[in-house]
Protein backbone atom coordinates (compact mmCIF):
# COMPACT_ATOMS: atom_id res chain seq x y z
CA UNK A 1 80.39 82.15 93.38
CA UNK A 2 82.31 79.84 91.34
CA UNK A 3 83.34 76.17 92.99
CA UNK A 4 87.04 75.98 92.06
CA UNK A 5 88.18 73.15 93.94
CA UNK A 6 86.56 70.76 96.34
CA UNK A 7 87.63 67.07 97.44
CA UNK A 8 85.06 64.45 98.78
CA UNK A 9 85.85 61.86 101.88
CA UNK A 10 84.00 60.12 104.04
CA UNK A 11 85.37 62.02 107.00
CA UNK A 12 86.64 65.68 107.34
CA UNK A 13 90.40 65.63 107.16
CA UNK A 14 92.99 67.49 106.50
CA UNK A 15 93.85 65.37 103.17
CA UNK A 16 90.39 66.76 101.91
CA UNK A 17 91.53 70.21 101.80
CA UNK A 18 94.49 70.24 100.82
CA UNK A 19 93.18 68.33 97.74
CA UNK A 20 90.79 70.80 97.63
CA UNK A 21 93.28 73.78 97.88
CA UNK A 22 95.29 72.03 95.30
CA UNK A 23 92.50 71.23 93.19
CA UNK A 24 91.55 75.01 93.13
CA UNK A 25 95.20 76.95 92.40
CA UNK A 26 95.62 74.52 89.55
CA UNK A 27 92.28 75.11 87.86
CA UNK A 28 93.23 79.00 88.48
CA UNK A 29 96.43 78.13 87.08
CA UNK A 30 98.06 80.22 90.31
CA UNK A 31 101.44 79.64 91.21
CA UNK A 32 101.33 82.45 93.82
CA UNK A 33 98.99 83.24 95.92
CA UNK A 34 100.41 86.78 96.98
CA UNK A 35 97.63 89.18 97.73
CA UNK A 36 94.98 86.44 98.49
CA UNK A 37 92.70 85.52 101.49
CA UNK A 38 91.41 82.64 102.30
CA UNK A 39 88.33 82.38 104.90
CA UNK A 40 87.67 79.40 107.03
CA UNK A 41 86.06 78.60 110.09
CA UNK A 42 88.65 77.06 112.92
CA UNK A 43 87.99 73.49 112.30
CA UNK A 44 91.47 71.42 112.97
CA UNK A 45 91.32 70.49 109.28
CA UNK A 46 92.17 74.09 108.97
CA UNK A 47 94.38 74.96 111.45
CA UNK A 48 96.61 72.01 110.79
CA UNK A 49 100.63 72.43 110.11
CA UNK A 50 100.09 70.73 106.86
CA UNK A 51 97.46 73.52 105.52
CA UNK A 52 99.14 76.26 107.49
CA UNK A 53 101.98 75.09 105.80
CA UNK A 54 100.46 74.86 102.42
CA UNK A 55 99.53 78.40 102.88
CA UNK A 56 102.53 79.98 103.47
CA UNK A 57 104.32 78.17 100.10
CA UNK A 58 101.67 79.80 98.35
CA UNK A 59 101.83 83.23 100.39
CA UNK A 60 98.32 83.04 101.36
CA UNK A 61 96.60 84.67 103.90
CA UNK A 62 94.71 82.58 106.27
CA UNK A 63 91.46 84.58 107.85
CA UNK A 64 89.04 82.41 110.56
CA UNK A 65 86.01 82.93 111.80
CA UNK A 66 85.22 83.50 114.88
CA UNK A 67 83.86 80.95 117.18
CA UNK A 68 80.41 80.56 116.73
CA UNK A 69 80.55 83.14 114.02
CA UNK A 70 78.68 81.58 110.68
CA UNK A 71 78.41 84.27 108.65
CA UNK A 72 82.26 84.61 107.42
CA UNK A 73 81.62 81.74 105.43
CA UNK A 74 78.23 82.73 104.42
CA UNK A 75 79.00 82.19 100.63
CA UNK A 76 79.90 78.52 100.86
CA UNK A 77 77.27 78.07 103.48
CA UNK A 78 74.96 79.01 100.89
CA UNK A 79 76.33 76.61 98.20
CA UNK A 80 75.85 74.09 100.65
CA UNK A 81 72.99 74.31 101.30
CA UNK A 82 71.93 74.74 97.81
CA UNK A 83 73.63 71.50 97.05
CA UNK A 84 71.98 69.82 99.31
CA UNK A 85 68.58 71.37 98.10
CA UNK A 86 68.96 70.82 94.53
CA UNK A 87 71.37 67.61 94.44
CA UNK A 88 71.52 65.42 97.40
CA UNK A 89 67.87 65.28 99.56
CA UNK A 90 66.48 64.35 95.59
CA UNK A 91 68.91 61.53 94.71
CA UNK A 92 69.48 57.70 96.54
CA UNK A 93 73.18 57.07 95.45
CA UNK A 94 73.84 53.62 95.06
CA UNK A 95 77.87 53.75 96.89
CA UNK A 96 80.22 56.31 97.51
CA UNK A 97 81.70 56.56 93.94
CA UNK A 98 77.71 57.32 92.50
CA UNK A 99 77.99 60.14 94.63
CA UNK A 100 81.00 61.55 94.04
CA UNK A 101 80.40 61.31 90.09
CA UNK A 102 76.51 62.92 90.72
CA UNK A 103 78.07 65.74 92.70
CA UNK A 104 81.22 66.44 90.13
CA UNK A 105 78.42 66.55 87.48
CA UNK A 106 76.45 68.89 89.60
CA UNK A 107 79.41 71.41 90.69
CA UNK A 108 80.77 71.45 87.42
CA UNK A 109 77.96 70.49 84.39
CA UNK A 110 74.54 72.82 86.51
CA UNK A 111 76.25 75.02 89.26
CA UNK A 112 79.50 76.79 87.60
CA UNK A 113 78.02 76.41 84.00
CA UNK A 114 74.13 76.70 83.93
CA UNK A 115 72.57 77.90 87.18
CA UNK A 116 72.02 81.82 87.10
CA UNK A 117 72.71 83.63 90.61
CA UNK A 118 70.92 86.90 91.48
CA UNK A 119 73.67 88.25 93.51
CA UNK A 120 76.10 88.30 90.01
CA UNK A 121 73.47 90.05 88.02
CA UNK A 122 71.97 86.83 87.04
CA UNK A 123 74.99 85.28 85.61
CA UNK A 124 76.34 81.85 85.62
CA UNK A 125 79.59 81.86 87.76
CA UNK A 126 81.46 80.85 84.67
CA UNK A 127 79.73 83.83 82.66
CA UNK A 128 80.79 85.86 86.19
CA UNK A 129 84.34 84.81 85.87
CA UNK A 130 84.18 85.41 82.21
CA UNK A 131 83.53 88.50 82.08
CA UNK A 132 85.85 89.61 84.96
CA UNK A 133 88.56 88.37 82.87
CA UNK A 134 87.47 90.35 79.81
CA UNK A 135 87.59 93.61 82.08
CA UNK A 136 90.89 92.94 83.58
């Protein structure tokens, strides 16, 4: 449940997540990616050389959804919506760069570190990941 690595824009592009995907394997601190699968739908963000590309340095596994097919992605669905929910229908932000600071604090101060989820036995996702790492 933990938001390791997202990228804001004002459009959906392929910059955006490969930021993203960058963001994420350094905050894991991964240089290798062997073993892992990553789930998107088939937007062209997704399915572009670049990101194919990116995935195959890493030796990631790429797994889409199916057309028309939401409930791959169900987990970040859900966070979605819950940001909206929670963060953006409740706040005016002023320009771009408001919004982008409100939603960094939000991701990273309320969701990873404070916000209890039923589905991880009411953890935090940073307690979640925590934890995991204790048991490893």
């Amino acid at each position: 449940r933990k938001i390791i690595g997202y990228s804001y824009g004002k459009q959906m592009t392929t910059a955006i997540v490969v930021n993203a995907f960058q963001q994420a394997m350094q905050n894991q601190q991964l240089k290798d990616g062997k073993g892992l699968i990553l789930q998107t739908d088939l937007g062209t963000q997704y399915t572009s050389y670049e990101f194919e590309n990116l995935l195959l340095q890493y030796h990631i596994n790429h797994s889409y959804s199916r057309k028309g097919t939401p409930y791959d992605n169900s987990g970040i669905e859900s966070f979605h919506a819950t940001l909206k929910k929670e963060e953006v229908y409740l706040k005016y932000y002023k320009n771009f760069d408001d919004a982008r600071l409100a939603l960094f604090q939000y991701i990273n101060g309320w969701y990873n570190r404070e916000r209890i989820h039923g589905n991880i036995n009411y953890l935090t996702p940073q307690q979640a990941e925590d934890q995991a790492k204790m048991l490893a």
